[in-house]
PDB file of N, CA and C in Angstrom:
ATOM      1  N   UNK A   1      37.579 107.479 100.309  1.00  0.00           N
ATOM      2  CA  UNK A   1      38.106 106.805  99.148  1.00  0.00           C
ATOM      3  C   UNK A   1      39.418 107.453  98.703  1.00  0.00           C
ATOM      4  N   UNK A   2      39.484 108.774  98.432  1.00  0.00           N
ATOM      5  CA  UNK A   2      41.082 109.499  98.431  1.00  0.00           C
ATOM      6  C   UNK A   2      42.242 108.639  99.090  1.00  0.00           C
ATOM      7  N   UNK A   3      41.962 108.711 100.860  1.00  0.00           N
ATOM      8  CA  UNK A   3      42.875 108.684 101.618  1.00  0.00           C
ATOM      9  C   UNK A   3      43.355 106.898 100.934  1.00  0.00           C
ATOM     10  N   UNK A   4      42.834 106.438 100.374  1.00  0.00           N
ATOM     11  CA  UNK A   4      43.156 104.573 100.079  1.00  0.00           C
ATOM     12  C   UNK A   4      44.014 105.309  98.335  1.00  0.00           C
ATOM     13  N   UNK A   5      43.471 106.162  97.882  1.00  0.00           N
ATOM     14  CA  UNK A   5      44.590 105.962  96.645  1.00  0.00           C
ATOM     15  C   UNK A   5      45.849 106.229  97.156  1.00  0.00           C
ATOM     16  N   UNK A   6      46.593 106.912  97.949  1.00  0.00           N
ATOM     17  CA  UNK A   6      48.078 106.967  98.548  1.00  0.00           C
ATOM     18  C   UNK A   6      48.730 105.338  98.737  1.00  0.00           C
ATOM     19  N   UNK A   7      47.948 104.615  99.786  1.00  0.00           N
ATOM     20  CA  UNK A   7      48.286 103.598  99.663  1.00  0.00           C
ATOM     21  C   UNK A   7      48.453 102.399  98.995  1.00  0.00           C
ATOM     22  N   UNK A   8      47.289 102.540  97.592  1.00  0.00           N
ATOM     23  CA  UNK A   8      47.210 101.659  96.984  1.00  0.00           C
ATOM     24  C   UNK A   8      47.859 102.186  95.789  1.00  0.00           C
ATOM     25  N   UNK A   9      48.538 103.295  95.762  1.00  0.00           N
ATOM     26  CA  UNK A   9      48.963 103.702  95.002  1.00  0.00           C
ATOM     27  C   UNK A   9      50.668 103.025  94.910  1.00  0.00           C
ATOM     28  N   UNK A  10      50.970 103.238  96.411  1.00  0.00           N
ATOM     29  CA  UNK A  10      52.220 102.670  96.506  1.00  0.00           C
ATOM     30  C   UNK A  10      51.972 101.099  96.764  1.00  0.00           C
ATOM     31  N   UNK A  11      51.543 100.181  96.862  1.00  0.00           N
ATOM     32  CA  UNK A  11      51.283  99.657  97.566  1.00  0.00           C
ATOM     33  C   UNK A  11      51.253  98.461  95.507  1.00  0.00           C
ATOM     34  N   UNK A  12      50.921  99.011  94.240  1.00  0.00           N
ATOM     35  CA  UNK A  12      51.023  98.548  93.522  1.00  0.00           C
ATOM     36  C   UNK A  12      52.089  98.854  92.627  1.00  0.00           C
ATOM     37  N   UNK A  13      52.297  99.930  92.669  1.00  0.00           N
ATOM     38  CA  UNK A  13      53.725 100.893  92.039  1.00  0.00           C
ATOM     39  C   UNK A  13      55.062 100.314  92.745  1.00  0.00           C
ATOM     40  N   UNK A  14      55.169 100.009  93.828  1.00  0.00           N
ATOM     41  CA  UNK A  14      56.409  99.819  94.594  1.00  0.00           C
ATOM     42  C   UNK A  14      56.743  98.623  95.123  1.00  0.00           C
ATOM     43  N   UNK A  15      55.389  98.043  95.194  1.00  0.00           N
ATOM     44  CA  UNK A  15      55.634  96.766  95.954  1.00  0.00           C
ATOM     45  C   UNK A  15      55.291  95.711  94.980  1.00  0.00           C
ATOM     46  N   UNK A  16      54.611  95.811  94.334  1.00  0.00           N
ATOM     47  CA  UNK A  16      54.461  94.891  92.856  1.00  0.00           C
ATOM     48  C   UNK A  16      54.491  94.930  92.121  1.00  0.00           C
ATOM     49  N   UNK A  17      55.452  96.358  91.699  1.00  0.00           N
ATOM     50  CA  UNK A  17      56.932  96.344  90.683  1.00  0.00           C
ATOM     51  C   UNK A  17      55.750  97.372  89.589  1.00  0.00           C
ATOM     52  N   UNK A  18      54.827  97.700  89.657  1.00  0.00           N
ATOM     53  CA  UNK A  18      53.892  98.072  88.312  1.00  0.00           C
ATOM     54  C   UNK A  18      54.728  99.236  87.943  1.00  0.00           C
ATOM     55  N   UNK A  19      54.956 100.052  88.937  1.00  0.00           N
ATOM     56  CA  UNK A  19      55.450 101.685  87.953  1.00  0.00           C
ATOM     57  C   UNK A  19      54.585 102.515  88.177  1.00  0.00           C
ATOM     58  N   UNK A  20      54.741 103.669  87.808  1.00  0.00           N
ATOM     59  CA  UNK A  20      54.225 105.067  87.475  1.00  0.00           C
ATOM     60  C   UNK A  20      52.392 104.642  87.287  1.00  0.00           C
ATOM     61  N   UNK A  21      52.836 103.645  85.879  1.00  0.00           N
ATOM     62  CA  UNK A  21      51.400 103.715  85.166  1.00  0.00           C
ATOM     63  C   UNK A  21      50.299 103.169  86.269  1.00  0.00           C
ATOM     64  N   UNK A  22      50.235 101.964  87.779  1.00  0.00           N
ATOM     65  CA  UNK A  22      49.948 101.863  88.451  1.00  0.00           C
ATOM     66  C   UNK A  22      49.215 102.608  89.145  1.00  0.00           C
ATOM     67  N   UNK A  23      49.513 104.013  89.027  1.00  0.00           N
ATOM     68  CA  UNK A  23      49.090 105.150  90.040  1.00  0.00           C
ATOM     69  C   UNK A  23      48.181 105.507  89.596  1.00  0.00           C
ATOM     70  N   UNK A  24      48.124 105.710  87.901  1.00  0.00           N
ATOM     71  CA  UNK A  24      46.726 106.598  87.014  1.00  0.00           C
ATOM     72  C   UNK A  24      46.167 105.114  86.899  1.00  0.00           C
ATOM     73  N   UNK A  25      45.822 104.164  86.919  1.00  0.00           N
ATOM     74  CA  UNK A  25      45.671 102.480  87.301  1.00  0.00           C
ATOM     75  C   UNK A  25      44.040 102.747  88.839  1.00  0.00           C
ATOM     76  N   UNK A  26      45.021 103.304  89.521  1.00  0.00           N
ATOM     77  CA  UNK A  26      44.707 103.000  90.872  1.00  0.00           C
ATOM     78  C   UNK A  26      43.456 104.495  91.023  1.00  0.00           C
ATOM     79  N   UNK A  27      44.205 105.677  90.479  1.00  0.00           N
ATOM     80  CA  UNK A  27      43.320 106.545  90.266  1.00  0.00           C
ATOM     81  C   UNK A  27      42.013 106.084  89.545  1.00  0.00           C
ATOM     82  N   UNK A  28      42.038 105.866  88.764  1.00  0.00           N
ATOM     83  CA  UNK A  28      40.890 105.387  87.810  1.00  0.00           C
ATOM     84  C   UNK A  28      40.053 104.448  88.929  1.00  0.00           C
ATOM     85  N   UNK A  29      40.401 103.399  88.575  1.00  0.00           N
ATOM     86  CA  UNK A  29      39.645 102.544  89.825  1.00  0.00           C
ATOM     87  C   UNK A  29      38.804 103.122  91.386  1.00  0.00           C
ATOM     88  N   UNK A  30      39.584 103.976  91.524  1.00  0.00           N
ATOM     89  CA  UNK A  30      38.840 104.451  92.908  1.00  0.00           C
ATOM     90  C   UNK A  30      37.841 105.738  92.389  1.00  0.00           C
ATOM     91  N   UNK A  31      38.127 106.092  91.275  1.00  0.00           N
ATOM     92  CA  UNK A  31      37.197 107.140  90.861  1.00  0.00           C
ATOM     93  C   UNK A  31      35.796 106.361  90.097  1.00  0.00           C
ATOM     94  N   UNK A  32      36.234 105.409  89.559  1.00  0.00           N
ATOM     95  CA  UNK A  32      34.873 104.199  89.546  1.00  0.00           C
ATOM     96  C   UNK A  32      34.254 103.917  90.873  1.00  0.00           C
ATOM     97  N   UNK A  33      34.661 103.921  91.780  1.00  0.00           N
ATOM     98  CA  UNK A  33      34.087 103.212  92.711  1.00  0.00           C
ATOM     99  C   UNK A  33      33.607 104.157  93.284  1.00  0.00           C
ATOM    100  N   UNK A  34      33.668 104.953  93.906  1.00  0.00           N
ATOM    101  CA  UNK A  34      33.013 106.711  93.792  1.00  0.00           C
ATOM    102  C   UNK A  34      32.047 107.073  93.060  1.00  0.00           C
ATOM    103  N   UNK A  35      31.893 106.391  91.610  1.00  0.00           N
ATOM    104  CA  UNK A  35      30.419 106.903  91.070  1.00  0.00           C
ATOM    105  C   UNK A  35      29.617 105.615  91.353  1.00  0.00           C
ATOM    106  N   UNK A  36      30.261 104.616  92.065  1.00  0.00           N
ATOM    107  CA  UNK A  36      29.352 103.917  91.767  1.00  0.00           C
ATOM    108  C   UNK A  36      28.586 103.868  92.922  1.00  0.00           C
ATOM    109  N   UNK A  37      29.363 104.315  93.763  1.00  0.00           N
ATOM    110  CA  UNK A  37      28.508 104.538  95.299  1.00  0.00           C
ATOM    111  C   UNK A  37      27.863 105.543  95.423  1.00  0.00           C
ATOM    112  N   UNK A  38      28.087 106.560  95.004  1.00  0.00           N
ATOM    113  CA  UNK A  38      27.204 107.923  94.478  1.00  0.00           C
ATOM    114  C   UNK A  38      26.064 107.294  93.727  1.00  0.00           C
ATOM    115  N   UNK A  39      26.149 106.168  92.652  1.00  0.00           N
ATOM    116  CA  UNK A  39      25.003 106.401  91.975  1.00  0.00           C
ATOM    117  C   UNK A  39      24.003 105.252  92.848  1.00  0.00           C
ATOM    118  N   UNK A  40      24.751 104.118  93.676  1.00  0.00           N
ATOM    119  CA  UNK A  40      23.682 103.556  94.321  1.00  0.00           C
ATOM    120  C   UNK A  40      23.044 104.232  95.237  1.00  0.00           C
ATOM    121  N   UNK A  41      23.725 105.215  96.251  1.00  0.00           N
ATOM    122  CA  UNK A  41      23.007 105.891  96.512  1.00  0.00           C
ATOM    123  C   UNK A  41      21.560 107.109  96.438  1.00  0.00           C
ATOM    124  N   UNK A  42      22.316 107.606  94.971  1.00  0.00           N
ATOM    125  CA  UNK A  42      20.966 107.855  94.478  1.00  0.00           C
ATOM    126  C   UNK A  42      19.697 107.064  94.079  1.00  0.00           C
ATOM    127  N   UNK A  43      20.171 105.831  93.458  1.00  0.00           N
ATOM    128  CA  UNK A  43      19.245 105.231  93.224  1.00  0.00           C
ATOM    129  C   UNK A  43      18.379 104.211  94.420  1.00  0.00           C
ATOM    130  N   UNK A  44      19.009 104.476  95.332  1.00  0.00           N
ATOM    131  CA  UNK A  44      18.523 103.788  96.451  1.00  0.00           C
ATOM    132  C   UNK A  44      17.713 104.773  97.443  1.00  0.00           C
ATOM    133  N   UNK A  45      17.987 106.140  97.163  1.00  0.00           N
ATOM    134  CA  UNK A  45      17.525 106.868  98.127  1.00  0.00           C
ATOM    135  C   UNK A  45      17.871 107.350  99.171  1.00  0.00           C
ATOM    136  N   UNK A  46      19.321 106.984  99.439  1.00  0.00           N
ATOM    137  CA  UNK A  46      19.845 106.632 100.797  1.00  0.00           C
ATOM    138  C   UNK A  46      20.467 108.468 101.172  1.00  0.00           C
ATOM    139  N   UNK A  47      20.541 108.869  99.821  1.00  0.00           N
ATOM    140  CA  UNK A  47      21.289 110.507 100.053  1.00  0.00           C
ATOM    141  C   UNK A  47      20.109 111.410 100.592  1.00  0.00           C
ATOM    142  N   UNK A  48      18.986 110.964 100.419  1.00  0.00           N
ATOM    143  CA  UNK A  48      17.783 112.104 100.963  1.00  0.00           C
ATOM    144  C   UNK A  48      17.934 112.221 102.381  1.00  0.00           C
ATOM    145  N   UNK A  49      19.246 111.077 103.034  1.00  0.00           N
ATOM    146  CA  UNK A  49      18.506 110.860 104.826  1.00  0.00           C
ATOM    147  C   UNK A  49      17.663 110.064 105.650  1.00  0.00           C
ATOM    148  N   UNK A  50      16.675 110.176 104.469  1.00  0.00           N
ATOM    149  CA  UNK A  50      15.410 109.642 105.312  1.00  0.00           C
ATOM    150  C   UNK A  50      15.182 107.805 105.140  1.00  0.00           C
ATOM    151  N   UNK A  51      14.540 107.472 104.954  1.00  0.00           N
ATOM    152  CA  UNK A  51      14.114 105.598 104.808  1.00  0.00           C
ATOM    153  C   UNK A  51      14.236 105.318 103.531  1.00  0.00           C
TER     154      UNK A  51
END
């Protein structure tokens, strides 16, 4: 998930004019999406390994 904020960082900042604010934009967003896969995982079970 990191390696996609570089690109989507520029990728909204530069190429569709947003700016700076785009970047803490893009940060945020991927740091949501990070807990949210962390937390389905927990809640799914899927981090123990096993079934």
């Amino acid at each position: 998930m990191n390696l996609l904020r570089v690109p989507f960082s520029w990728l909204f900042a530069v190429y569709f004019g947003y700016g700076a604010a785009a970047v803490w934009w893009v940060i945020g967003a991927s740091t949501l999406l990070k807990a949210m896969g962390k937390w389905w995982s927990v809640r799914s079970g899927a981090w123990q390994g096993g079934s």
